[in-house]
Protein backbone atom coordinates (compact mmCIF):
# COMPACT_ATOMS: atom_id res chain seq x y z
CA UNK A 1 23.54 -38.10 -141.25
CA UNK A 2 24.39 -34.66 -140.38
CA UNK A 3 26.94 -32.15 -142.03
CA UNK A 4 30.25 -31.57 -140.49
CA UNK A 5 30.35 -27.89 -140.35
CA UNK A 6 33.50 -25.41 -139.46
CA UNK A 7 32.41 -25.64 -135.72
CA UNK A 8 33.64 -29.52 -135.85
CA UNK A 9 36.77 -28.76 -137.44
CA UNK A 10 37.68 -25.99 -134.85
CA UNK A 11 36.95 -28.23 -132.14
CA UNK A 12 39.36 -30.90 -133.50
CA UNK A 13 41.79 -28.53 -133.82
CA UNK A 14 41.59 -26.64 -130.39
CA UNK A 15 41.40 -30.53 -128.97
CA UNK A 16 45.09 -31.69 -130.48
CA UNK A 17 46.56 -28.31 -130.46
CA UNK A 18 45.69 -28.47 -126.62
CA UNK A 19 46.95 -32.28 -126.29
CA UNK A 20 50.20 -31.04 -128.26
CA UNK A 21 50.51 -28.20 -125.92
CA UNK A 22 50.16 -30.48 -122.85
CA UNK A 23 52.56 -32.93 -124.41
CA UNK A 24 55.00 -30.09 -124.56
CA UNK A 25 54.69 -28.54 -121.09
CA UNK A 26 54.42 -31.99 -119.34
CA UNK A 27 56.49 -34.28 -120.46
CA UNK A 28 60.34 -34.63 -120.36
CA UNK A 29 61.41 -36.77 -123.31
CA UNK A 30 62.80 -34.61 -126.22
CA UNK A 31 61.13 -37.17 -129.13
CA UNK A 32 57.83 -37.24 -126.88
CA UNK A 33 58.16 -32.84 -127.00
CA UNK A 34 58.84 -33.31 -130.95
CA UNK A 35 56.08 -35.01 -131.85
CA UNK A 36 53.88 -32.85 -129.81
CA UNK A 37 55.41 -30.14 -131.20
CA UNK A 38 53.94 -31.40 -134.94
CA UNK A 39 50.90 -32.27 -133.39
CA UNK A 40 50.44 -28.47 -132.70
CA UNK A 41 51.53 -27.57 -136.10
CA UNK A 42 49.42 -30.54 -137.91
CA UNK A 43 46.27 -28.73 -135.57
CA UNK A 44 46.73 -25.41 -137.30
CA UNK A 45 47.12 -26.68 -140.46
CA UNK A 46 44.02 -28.46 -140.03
CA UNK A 47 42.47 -25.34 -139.26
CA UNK A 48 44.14 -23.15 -141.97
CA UNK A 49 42.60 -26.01 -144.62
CA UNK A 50 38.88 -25.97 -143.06
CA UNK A 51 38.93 -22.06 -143.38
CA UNK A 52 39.91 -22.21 -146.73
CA UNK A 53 37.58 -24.60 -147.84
CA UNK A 54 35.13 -22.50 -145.89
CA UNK A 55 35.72 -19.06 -147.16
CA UNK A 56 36.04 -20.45 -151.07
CA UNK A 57 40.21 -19.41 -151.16
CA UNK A 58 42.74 -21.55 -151.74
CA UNK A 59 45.34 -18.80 -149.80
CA UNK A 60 44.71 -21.17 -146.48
CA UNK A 61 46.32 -24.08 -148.29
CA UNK A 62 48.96 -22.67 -150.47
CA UNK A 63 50.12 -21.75 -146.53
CA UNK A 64 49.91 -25.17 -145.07
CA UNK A 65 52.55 -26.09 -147.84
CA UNK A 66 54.53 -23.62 -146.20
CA UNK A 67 53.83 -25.19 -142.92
CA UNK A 68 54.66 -28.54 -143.77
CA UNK A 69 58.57 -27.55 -145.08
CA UNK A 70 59.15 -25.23 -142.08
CA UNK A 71 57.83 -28.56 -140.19
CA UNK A 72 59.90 -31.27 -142.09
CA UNK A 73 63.31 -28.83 -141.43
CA UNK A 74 62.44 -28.35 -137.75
CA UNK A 75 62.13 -32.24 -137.48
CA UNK A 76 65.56 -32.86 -139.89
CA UNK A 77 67.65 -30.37 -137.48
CA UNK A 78 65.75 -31.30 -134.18
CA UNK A 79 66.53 -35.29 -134.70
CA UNK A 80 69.71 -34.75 -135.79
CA UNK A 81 70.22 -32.14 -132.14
CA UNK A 82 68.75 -35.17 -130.09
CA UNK A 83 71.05 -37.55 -132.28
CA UNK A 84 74.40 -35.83 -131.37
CA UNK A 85 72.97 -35.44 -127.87
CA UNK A 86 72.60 -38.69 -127.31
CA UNK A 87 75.99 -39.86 -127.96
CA UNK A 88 77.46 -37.72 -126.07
CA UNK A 89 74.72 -37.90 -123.03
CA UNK A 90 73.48 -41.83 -123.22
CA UNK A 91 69.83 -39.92 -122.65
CA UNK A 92 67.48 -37.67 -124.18
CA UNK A 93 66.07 -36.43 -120.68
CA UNK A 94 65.28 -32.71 -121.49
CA UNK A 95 66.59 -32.30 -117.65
CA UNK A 96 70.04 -33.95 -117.98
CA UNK A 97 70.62 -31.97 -121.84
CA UNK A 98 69.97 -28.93 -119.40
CA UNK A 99 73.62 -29.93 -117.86
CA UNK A 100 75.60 -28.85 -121.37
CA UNK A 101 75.46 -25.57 -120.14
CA UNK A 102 79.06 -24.45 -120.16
């Protein structure tokens, strides 16, 4: 069986940072834009662990630690955003939140 080298681990990443990126420019549900929103963050970290691992230095995942609580508050404020929106809107259509403009 062959070894998984960085190349494999770059191509993952550039694969679901490009599905998160899609997921963000195409669709128009604001829980659907969330989660591909992570997915894009969960890519770099993936990346930022396979250098370090790489390169011998543990700086690459002392920084996805970082990642992960900038991640966790994004997702605590966001859902509680698409919360309030929703009880005031019935819907979380990015499209009809774009009519609170005042």
């Amino acid at each position: 069986m062959p070894d998984v080298t960085i190349d494999w681990y770059v191509a993952l990443s550039i694969i679901l940072f490009a599905i998160g990126a899609l997921g963000v420019l195409l669709r128009r549900n604001a829980i659907i834009i969330f989660m591909s929103v992570e997915m894009m963050l969960n890519s770099a970290n993936l990346l930022f662990v396979a250098f370090s691992r790489h390169l011998g230095d543990l700086n690459g995942q002392v920084l996805v630690f970082f990642v992960i609580t900038v991640a966790a508050a994004e997702v605590a404020v966001g859902l509680a955003l698409i919360v309030t929106i929703f009880r005031t809107k019935q819907s979380i259509n990015i499209d009809e939140i774009n009519l609170l403009k005042g």
